[in-house]
C-alpha atoms as a PDB file:
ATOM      1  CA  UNK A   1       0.000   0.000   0.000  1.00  0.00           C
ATOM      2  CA  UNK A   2       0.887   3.761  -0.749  1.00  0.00           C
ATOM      3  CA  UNK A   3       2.550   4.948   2.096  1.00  0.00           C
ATOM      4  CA  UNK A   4       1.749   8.647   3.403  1.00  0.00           C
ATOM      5  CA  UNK A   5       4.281  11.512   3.724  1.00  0.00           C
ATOM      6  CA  UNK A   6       6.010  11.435   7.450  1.00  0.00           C
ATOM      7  CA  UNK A   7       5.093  14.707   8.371  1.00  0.00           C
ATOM      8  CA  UNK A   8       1.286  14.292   7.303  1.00  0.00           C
ATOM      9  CA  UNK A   9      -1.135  15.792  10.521  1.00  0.00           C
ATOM     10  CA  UNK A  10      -4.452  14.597   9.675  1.00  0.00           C
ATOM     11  CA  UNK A  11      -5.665  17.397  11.817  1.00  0.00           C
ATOM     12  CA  UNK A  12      -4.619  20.245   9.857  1.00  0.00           C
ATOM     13  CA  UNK A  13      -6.684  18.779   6.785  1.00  0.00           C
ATOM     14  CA  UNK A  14      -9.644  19.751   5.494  1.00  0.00           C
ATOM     15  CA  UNK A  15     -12.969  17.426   5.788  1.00  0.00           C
ATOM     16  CA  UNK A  16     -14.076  17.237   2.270  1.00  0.00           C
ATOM     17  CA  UNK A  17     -17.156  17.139   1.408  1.00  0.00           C
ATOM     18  CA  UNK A  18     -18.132  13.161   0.652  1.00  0.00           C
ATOM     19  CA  UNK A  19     -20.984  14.361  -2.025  1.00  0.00           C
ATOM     20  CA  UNK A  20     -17.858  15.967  -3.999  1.00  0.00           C
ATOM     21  CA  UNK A  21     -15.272  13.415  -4.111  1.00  0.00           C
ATOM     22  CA  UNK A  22     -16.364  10.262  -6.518  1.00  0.00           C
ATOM     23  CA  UNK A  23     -14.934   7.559  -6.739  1.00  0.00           C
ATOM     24  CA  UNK A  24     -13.235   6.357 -10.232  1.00  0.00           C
ATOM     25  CA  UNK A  25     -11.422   3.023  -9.232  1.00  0.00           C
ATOM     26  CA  UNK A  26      -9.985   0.848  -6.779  1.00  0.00           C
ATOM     27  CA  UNK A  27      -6.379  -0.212  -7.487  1.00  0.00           C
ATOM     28  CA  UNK A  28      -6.186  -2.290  -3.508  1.00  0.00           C
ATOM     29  CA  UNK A  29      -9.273  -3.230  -1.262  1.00  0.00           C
ATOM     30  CA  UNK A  30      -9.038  -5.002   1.561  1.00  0.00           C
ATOM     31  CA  UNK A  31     -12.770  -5.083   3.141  1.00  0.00           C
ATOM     32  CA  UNK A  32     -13.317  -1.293   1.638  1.00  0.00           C
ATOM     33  CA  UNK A  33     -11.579   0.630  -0.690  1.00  0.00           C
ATOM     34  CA  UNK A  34      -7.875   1.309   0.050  1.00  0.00           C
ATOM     35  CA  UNK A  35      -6.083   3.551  -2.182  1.00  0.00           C
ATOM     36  CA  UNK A  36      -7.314   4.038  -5.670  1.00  0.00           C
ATOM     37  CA  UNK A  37      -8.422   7.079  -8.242  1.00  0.00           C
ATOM     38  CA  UNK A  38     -11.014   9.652  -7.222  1.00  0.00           C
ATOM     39  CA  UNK A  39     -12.272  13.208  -8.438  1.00  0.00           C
ATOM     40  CA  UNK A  40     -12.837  15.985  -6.649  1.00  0.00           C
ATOM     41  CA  UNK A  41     -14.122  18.808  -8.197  1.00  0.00           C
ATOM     42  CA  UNK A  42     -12.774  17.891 -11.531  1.00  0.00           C
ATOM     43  CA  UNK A  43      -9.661  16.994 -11.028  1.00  0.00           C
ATOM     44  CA  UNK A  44      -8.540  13.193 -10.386  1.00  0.00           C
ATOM     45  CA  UNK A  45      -6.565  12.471  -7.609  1.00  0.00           C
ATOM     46  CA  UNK A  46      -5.112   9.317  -5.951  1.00  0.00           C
ATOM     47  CA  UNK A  47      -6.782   8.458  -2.215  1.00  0.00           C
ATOM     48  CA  UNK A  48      -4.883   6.360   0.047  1.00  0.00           C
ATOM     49  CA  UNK A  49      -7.190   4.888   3.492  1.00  0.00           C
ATOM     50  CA  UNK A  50      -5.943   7.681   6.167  1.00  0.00           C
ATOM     51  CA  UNK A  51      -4.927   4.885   8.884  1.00  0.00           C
ATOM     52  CA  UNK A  52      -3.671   1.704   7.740  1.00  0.00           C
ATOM     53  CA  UNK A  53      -3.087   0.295  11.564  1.00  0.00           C
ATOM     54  CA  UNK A  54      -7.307   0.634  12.304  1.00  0.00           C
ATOM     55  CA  UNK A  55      -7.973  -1.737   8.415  1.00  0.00           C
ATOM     56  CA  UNK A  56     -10.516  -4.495   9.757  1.00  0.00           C
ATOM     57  CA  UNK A  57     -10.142  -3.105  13.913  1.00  0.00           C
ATOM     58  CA  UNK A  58     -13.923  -4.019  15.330  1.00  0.00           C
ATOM     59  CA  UNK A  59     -14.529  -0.322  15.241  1.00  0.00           C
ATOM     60  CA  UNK A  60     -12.891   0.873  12.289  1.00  0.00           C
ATOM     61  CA  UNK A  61     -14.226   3.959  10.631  1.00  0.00           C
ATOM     62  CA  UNK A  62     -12.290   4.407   7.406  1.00  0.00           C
ATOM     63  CA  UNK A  63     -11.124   7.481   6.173  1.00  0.00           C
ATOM     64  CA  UNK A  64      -9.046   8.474   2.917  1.00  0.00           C
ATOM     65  CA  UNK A  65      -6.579  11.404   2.299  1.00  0.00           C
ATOM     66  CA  UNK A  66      -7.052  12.879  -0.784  1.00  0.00           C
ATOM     67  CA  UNK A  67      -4.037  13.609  -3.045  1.00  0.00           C
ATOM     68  CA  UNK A  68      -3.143  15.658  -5.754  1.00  0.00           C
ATOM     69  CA  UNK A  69      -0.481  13.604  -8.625  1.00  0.00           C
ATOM     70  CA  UNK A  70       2.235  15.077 -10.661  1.00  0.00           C
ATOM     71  CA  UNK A  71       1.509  14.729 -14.194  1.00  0.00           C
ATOM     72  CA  UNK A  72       3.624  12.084 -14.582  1.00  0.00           C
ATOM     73  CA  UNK A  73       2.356  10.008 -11.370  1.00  0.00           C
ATOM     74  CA  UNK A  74      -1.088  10.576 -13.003  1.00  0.00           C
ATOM     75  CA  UNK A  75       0.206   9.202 -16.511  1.00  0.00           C
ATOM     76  CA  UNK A  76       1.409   5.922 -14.194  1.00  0.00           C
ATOM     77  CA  UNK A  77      -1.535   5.354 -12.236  1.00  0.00           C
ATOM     78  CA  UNK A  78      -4.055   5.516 -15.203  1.00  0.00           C
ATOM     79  CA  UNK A  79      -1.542   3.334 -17.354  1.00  0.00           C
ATOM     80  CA  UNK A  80      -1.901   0.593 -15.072  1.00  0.00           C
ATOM     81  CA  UNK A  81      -5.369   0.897 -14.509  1.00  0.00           C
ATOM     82  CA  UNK A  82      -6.017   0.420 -18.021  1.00  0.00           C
ATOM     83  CA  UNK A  83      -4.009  -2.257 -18.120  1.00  0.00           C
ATOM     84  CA  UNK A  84      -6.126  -4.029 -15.047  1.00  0.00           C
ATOM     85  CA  UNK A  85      -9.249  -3.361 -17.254  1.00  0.00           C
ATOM     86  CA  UNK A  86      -7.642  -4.611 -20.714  1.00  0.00           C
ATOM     87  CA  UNK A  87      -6.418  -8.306 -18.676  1.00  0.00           C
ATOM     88  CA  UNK A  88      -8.093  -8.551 -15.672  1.00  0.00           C
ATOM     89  CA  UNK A  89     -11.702  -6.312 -16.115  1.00  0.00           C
ATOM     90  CA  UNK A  90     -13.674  -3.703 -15.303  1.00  0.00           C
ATOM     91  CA  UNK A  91     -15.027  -4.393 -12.230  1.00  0.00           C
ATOM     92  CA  UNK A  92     -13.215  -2.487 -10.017  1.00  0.00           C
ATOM     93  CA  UNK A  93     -13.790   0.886 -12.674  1.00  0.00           C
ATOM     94  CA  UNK A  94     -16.454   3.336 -12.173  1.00  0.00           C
ATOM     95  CA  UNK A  95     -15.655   5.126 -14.526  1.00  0.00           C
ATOM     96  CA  UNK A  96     -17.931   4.164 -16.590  1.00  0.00           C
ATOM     97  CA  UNK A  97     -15.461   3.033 -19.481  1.00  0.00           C
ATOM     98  CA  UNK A  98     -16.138  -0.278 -20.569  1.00  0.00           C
ATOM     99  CA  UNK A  99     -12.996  -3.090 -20.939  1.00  0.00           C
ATOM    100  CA  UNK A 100     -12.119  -2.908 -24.891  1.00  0.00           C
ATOM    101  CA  UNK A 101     -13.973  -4.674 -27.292  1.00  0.00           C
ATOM    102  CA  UNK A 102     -12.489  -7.979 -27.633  1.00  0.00           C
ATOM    103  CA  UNK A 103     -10.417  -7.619 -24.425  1.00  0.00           C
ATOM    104  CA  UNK A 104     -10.068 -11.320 -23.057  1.00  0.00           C
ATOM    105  CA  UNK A 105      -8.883 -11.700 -19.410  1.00  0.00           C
ATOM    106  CA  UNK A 106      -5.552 -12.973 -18.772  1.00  0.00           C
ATOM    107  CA  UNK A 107      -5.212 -11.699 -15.257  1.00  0.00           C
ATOM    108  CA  UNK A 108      -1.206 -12.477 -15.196  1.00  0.00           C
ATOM    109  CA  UNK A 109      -0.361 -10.092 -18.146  1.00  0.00           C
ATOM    110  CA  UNK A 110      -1.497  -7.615 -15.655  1.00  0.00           C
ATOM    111  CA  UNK A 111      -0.533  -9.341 -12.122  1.00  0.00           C
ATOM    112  CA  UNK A 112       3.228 -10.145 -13.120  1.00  0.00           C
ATOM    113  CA  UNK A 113       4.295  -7.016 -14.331  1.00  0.00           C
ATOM    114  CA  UNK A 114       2.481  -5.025 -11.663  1.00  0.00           C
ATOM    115  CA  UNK A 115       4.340  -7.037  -9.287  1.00  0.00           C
ATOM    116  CA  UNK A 116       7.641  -6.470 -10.826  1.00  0.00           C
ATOM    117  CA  UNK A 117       7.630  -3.033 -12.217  1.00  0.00           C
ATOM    118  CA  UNK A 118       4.655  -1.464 -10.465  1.00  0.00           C
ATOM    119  CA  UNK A 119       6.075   1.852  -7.835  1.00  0.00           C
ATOM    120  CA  UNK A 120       3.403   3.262  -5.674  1.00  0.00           C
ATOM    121  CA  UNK A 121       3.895   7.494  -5.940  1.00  0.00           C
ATOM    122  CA  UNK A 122       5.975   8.820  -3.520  1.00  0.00           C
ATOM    123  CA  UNK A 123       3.317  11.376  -2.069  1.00  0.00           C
ATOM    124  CA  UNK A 124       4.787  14.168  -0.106  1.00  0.00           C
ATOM    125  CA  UNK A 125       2.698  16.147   2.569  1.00  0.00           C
ATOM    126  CA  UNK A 126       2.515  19.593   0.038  1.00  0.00           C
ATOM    127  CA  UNK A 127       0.134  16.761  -2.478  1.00  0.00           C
ATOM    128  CA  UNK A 128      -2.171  16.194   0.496  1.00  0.00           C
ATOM    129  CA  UNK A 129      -5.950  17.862  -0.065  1.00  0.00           C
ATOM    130  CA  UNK A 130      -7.500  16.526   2.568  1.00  0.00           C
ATOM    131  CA  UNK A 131      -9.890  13.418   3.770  1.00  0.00           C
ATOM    132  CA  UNK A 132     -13.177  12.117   3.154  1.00  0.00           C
ATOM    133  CA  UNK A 133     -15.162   9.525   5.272  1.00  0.00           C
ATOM    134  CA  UNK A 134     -17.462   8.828   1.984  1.00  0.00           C
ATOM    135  CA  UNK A 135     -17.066   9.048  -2.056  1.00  0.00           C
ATOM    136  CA  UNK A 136     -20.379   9.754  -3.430  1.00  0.00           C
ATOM    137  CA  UNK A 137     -20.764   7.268  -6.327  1.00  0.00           C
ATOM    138  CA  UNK A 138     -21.850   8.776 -10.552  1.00  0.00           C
ATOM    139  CA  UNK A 139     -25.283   9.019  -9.283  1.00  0.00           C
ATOM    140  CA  UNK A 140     -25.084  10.571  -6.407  1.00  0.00           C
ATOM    141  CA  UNK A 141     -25.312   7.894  -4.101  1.00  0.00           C
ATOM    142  CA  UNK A 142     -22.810   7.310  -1.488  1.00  0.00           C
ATOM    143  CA  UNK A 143     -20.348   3.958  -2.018  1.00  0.00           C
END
């Protein structure tokens, strides 16, 4: 998983707004969304679950730090993502793009280069945007 920036203080974030921030994919899940691709207001931006120690704690309420990618960490992230889509399939996209016409699944053209090439962004504190308890989904609904 993504790890955050050392200096990050969740408490001088800002709560966003869960009814702004949608969520586009899921690139890990472990009982919830962990890190993926969301938008918020427009622009995408990569979430990462705010604390990893509390994933699956009996009274975990999870929250996600929003951040804002370089170009080229962007470029990375959705090159991989449409690579999961092309070999493995859409079901973790809600984006609303469907997998390619003719796209068969052959999950390890996706799942042994990811684990051999694949270099979570290294996120520094001045990317952070702030955290979210909820992504509201295309309709409006919460996830």
């Amino acid at each position: 998983m993504t790890e955050h920036p050392r200096e990050l203080d969740l408490t001088k974030l800002p709560h966003l707004r869960s009814e702004e921030v949608k969520l586009l994919w899921v690139s890990d899940y472990w009982d919830g969304p962990l890190e993926g691709m969301a938008e918020y207001r427009g622009e995408r931006c990569f979430y990462v679950v705010a604390e990893p120690e509390l994933i699956a704690a009996p009274d975990e309420m999870r929250r996600w730090v929003l951040y804002q990618l370089t170009s080229e960490q962007l470029r990375e992230e959705e090159r991989w993502q449409a690579l999961f889509v092309l070999h493995v399939g859409a079901h973790w996209d809600f984006t609303g793009t469907p997998a390619p016409e003719g796209a068969h699944p052959h999950p390890e053209r996706f799942y042994e280069p990811y684990q051999v090439e694949y270099r979570p962004p290294l996120l520094g504190a001045g990317q952070a945007m702030g955290w979210v308890e909820d992504f509201a989904s295309s309709s409006g609904q919460s996830q």
